[in-house]
N, C-alpha and C. Protein backbone atom coordinates (compact mmCIF):
# COMPACT_ATOMS: atom_id res chain seq x y z
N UNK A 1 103.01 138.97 199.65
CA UNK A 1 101.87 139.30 198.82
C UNK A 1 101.99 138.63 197.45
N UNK A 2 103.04 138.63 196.53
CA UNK A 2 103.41 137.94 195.70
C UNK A 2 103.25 136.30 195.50
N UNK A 3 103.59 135.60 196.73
CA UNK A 3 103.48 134.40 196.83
C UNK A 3 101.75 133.77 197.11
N UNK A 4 100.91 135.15 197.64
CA UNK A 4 99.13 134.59 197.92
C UNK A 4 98.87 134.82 196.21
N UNK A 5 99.29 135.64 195.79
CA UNK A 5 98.70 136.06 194.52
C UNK A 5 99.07 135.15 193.03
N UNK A 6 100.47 134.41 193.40
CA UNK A 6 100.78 133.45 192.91
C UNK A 6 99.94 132.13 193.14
N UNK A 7 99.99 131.89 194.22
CA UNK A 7 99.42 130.39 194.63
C UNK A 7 97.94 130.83 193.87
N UNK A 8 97.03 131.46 194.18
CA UNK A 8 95.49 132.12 193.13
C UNK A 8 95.85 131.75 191.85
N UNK A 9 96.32 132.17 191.46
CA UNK A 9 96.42 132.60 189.39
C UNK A 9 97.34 131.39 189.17
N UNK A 10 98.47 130.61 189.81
CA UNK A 10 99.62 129.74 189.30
C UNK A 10 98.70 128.71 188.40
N UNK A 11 97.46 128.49 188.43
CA UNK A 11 96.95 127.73 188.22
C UNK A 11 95.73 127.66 187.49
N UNK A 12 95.37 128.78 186.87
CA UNK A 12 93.79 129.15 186.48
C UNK A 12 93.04 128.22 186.07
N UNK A 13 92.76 127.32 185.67
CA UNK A 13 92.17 126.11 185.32
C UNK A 13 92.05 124.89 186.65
N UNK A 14 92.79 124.92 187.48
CA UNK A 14 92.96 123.72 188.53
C UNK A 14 91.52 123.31 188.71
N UNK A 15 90.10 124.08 188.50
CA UNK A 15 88.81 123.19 189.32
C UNK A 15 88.53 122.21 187.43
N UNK A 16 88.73 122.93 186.58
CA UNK A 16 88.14 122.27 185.66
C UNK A 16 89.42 121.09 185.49
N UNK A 17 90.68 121.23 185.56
CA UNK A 17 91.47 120.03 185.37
C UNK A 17 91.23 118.91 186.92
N UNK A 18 90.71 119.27 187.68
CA UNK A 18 90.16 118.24 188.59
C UNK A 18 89.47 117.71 188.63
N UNK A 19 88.18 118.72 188.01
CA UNK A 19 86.88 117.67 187.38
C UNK A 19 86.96 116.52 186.58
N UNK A 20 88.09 116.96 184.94
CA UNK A 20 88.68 116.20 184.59
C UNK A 20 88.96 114.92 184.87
N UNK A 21 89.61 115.28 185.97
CA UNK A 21 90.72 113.82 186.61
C UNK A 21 89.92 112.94 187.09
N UNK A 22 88.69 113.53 187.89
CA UNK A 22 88.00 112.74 188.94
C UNK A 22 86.76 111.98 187.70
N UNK A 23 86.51 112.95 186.88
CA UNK A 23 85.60 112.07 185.26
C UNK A 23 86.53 110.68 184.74
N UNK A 24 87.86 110.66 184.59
CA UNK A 24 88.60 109.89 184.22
C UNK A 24 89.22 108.56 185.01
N UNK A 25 88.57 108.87 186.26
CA UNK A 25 89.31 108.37 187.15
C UNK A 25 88.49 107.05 187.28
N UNK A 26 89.12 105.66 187.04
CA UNK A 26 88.39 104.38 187.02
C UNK A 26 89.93 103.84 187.28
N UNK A 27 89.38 102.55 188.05
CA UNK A 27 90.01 101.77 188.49
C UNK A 27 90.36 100.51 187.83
N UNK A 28 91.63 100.00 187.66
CA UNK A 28 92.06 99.12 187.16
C UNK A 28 92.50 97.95 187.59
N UNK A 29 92.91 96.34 186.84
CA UNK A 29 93.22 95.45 187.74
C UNK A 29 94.52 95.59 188.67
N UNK A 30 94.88 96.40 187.78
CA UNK A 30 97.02 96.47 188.25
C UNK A 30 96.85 97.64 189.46
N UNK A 31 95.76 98.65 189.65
CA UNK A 31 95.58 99.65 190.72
C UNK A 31 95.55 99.10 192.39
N UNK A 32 95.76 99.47 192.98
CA UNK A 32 95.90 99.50 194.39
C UNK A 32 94.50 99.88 194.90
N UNK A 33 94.13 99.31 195.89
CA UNK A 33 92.63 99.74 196.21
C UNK A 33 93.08 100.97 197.20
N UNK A 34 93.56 100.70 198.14
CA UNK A 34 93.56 101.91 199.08
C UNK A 34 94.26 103.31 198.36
N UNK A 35 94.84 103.27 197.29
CA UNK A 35 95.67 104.36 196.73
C UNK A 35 94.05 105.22 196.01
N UNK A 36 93.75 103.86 195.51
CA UNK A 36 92.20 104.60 194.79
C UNK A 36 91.79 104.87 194.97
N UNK A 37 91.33 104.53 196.51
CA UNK A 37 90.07 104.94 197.47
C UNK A 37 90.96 106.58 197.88
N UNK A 38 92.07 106.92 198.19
CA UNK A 38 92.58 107.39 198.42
C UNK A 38 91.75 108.77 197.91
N UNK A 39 92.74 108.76 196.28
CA UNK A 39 92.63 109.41 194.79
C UNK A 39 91.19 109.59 195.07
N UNK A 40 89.87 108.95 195.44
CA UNK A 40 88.76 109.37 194.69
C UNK A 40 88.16 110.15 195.85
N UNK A 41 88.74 110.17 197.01
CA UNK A 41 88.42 110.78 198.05
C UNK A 41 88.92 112.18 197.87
N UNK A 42 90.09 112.19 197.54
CA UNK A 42 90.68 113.77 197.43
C UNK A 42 90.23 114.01 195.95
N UNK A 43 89.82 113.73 195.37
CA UNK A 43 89.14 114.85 193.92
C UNK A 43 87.52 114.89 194.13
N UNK A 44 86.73 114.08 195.07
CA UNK A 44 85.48 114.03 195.35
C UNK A 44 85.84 115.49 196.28
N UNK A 45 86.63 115.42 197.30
CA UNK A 45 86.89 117.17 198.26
C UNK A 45 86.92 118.57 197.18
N UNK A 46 87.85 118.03 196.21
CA UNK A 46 88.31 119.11 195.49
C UNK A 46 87.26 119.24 194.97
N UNK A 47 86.43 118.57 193.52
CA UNK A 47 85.89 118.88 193.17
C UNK A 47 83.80 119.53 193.80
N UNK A 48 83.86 118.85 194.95
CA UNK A 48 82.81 119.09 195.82
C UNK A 48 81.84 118.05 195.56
N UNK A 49 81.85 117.09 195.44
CA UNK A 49 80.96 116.27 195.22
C UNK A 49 80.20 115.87 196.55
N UNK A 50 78.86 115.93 196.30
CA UNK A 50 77.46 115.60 197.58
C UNK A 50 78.11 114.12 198.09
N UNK A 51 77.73 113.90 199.12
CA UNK A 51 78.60 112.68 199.90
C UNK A 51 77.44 111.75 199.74
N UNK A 52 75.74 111.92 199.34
CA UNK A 52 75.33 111.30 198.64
C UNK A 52 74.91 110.53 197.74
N UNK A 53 76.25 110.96 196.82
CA UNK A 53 76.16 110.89 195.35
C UNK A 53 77.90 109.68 195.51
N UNK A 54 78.61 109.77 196.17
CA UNK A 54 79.53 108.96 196.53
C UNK A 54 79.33 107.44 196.00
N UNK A 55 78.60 106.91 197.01
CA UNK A 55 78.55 105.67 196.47
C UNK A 55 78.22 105.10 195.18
N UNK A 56 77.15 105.40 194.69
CA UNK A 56 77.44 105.42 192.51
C UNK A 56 78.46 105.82 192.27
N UNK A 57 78.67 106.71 192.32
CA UNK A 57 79.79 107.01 191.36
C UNK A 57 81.20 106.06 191.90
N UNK A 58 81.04 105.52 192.89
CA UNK A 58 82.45 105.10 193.51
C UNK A 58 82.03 103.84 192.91
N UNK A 59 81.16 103.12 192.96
CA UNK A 59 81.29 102.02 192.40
C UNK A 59 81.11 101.96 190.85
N UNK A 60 80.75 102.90 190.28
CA UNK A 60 80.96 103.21 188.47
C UNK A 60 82.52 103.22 188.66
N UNK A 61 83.36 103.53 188.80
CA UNK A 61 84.70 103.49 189.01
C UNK A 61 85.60 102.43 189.68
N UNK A 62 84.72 101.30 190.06
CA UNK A 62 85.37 99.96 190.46
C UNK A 62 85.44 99.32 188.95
N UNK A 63 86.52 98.20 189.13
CA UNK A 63 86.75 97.64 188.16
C UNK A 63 85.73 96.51 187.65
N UNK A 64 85.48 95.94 187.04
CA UNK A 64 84.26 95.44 186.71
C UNK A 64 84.39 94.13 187.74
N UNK A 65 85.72 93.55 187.90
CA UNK A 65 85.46 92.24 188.57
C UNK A 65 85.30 92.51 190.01
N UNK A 66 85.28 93.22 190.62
CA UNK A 66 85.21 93.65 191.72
C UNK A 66 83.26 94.17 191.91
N UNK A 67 83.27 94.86 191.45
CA UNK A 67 81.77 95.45 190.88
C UNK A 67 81.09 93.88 190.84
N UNK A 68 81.52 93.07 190.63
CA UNK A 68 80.70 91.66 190.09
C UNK A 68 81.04 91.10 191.60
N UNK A 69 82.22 90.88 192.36
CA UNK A 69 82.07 90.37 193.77
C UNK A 69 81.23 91.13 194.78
N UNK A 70 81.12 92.44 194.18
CA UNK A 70 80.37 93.07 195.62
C UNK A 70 79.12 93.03 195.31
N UNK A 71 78.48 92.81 194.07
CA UNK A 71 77.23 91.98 193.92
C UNK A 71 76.66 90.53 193.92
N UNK A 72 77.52 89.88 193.76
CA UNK A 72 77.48 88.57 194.68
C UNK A 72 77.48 88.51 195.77
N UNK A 73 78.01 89.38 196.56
CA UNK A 73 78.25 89.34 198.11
C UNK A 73 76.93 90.01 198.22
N UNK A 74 76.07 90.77 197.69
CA UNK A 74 74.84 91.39 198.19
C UNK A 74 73.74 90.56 198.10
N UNK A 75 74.11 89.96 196.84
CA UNK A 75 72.55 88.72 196.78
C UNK A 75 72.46 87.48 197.42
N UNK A 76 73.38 86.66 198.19
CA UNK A 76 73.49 86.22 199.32
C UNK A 76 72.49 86.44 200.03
N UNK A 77 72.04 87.50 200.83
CA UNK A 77 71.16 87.79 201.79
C UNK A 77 70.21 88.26 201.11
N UNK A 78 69.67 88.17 199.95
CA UNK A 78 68.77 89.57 199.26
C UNK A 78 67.18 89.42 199.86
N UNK A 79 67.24 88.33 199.96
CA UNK A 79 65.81 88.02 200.88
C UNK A 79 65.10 88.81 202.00
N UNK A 80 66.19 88.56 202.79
CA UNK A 80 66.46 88.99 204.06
C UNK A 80 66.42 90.71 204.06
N UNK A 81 67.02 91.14 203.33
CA UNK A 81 67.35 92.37 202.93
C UNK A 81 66.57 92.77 202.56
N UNK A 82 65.55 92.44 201.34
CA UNK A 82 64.69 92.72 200.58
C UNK A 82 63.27 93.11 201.71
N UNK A 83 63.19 92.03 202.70
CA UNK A 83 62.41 92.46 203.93
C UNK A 83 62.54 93.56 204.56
N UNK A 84 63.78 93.49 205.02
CA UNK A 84 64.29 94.50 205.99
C UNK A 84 64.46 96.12 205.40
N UNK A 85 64.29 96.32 203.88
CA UNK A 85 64.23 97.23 203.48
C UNK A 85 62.83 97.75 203.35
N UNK A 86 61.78 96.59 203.17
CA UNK A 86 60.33 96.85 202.92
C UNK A 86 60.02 97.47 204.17
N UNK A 87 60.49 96.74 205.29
CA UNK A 87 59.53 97.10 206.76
C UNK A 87 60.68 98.72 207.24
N UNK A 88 61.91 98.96 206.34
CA UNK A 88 61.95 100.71 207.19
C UNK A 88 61.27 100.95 205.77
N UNK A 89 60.98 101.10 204.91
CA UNK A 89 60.28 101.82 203.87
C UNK A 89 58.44 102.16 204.55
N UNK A 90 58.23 101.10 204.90
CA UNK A 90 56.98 101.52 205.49
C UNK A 90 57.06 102.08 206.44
N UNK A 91 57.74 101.62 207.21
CA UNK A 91 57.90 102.51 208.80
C UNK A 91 58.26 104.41 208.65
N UNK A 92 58.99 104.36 207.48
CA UNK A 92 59.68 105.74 207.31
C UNK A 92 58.34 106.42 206.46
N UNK A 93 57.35 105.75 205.47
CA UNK A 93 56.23 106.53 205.46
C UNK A 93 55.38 106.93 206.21
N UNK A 94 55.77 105.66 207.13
CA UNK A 94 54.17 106.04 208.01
C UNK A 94 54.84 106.81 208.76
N UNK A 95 55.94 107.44 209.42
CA UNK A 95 56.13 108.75 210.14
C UNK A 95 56.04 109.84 209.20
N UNK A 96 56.87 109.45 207.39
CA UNK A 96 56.07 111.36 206.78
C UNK A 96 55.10 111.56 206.30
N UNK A 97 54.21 110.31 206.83
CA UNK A 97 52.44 110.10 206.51
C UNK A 97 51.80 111.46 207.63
N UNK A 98 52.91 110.89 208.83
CA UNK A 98 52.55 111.31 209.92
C UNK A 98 52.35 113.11 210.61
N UNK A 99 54.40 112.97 209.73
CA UNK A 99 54.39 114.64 209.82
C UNK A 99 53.99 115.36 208.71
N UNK A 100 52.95 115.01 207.94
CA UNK A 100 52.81 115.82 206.57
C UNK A 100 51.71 115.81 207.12
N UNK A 101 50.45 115.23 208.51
CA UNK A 101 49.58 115.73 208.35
C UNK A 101 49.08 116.92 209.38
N UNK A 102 50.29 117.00 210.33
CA UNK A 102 50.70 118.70 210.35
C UNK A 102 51.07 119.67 209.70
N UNK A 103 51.18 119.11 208.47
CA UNK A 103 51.66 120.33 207.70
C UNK A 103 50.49 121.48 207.39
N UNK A 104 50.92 122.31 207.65
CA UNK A 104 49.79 123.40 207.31
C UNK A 104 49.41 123.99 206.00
N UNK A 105 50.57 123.49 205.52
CA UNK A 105 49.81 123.68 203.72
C UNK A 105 48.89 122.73 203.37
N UNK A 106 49.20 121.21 203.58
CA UNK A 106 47.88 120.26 203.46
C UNK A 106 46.47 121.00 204.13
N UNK A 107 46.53 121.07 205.21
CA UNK A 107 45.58 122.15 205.63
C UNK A 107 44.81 122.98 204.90
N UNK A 108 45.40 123.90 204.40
CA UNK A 108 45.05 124.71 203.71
C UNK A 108 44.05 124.27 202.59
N UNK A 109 45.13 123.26 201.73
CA UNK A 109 44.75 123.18 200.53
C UNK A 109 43.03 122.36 201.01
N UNK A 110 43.35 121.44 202.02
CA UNK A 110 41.95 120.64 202.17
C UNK A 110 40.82 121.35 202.97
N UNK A 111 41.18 122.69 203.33
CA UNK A 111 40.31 123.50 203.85
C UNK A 111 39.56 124.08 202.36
N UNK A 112 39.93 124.72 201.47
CA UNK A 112 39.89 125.40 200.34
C UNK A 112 38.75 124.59 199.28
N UNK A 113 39.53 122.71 199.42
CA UNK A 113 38.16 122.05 198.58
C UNK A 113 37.98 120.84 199.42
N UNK A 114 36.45 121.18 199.69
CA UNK A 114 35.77 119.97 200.24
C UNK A 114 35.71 119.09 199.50
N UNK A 115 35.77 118.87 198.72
CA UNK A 115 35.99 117.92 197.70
C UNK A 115 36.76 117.11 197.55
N UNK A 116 37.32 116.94 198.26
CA UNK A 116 38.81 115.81 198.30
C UNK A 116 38.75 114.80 198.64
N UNK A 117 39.14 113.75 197.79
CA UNK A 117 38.07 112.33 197.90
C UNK A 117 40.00 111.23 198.02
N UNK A 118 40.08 110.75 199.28
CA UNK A 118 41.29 110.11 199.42
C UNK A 118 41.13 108.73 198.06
N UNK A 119 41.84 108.06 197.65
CA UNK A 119 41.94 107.42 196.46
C UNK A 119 42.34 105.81 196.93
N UNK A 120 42.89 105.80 198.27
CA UNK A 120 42.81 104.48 199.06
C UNK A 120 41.62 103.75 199.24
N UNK A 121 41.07 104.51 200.29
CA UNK A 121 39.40 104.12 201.24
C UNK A 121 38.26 104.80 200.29
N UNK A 122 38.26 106.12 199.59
CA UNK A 122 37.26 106.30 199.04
C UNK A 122 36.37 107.38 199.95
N UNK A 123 37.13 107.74 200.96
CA UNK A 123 36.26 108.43 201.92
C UNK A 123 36.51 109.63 202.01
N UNK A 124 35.53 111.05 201.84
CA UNK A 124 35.93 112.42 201.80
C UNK A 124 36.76 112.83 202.95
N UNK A 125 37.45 114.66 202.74
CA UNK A 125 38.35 115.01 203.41
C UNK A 125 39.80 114.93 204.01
N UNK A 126 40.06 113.98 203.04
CA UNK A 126 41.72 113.50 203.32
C UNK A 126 42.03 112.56 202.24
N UNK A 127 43.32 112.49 202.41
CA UNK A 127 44.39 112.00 201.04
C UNK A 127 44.62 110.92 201.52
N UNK A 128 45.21 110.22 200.12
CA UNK A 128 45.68 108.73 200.76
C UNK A 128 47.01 108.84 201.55
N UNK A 129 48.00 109.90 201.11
CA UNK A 129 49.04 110.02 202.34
C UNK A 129 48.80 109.98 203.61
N UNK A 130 47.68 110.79 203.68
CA UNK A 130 46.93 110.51 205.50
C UNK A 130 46.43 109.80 205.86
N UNK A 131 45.78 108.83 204.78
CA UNK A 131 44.47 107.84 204.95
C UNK A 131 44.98 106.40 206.07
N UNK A 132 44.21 106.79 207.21
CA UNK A 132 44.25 105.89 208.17
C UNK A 132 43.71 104.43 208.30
N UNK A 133 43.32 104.20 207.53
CA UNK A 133 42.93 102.37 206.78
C UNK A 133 44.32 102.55 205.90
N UNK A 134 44.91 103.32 205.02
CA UNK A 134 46.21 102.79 204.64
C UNK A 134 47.70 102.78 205.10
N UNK A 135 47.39 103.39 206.40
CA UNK A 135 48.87 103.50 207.39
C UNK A 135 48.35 102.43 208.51
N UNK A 136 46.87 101.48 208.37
CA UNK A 136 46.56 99.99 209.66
C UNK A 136 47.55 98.97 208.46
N UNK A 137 46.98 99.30 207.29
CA UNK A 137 47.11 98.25 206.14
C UNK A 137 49.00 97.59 205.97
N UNK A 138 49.59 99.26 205.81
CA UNK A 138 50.93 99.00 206.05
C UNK A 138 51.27 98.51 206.81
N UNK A 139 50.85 98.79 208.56
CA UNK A 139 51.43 97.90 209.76
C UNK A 139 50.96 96.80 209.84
N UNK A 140 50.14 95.83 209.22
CA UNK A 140 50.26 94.82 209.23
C UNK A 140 51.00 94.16 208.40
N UNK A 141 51.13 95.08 206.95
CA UNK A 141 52.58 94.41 205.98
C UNK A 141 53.54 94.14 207.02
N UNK A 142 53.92 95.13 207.57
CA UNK A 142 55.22 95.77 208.34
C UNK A 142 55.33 94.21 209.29
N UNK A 143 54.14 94.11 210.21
CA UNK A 143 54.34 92.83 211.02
C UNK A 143 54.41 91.80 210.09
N UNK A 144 53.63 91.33 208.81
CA UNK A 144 53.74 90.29 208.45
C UNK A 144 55.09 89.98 207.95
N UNK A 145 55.66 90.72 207.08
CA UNK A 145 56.94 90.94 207.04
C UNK A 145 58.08 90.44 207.73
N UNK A 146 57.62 90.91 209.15
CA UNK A 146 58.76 90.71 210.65
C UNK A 146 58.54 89.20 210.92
N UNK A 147 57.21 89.17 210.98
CA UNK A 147 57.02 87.68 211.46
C UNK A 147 57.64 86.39 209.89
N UNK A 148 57.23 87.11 208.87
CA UNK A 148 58.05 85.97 208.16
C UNK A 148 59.67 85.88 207.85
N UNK A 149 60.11 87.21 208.75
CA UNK A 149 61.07 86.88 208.27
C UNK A 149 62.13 86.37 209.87
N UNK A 150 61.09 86.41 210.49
CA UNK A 150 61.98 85.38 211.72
C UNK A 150 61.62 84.50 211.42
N UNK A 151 60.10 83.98 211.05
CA UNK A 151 60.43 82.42 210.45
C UNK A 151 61.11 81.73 209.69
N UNK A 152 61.75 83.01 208.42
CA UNK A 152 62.47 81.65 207.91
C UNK A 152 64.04 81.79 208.72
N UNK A 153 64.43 82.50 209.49
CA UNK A 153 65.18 82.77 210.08
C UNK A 153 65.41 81.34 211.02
N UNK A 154 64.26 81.28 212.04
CA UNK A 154 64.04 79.82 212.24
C UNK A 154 64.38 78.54 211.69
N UNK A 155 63.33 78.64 210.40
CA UNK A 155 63.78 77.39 209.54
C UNK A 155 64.94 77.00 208.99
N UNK A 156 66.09 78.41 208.73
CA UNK A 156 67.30 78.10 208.22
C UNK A 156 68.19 77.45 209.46
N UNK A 157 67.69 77.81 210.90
CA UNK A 157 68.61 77.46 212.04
C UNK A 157 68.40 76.25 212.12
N UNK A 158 67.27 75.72 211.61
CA UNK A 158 66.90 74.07 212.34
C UNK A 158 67.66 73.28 211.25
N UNK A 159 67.87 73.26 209.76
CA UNK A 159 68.80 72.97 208.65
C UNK A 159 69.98 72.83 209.46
């Protein structure tokens, strides 16, 4: 009983001196990467950090020259990328275009005022989140998108 009640109290401060550590904690040239990655993994547990929130902060804590190669290594492709991020960005609205217009609070609210004038098309009874001329409009971004970006995909193969 002595020894549970010890290990509790031996330490009264341990979450705020971890917070501490893990605030302080940046990486240096003379540091070891895997020791770091290590270190920022076990005070991200301790202190509870969202596994969301991980990647900022993990790279606020890279050393700057490193921070500068893994952004060179990203803009390389940024093109490519820059596409491929546009066409799930649309794709991922147009499904919570999709399930928001089951939602039954939209419902509601557009039951309540007839008045609801979408701000896309201009046409009563629905929002531009729902507005079906602006979820055709996106899928053709979405294809034009695809199609230009196998073309230049193409053009770089024939180079």
């Amino acid at each position: 009983m002595f020894e549970h009640l010890k290990s509790i109290y031996e330490n009264a401060n341990k979450l705020q001196n971890v917070k501490s550590d893990y605030h302080k904690l940046i990486m240096h040239n003379e540091n070891n990467y895997h020791e770091f990655v290590t270190k920022f993994l076990h005070l991200t547990e301790e202190v509870k950090i969202v596994r969301r929130d991980y990647k900022t902060d993990f790279n606020d804590k890279l050393f700057f020259d490193l921070q500068k190669m893994k952004s060179k290594s990203s803009q390389k492709n940024e093109s490519n990328i820059f596409k491929q991020n546009t066409l799930q960005t649309v794709n991922s609205q147009t499904l919570l275009s999709i399930s928001t217009t089951k939602s039954s609070t939209v419902k509601k609210v557009l039951s309540f005022h007839s008045d609801i004038q979408c701000y896309y098309c201009k046409k009563k009874d629905h929002i531009a989140r729902n507005c079906s001329a602006k979820q055709k409009s996106q899928q053709m971004i979405a294809e034009l998108t695809e199609n230009d970006a196998s073309e230049s995909s193409a053009d770089s193969e024939k180079e």
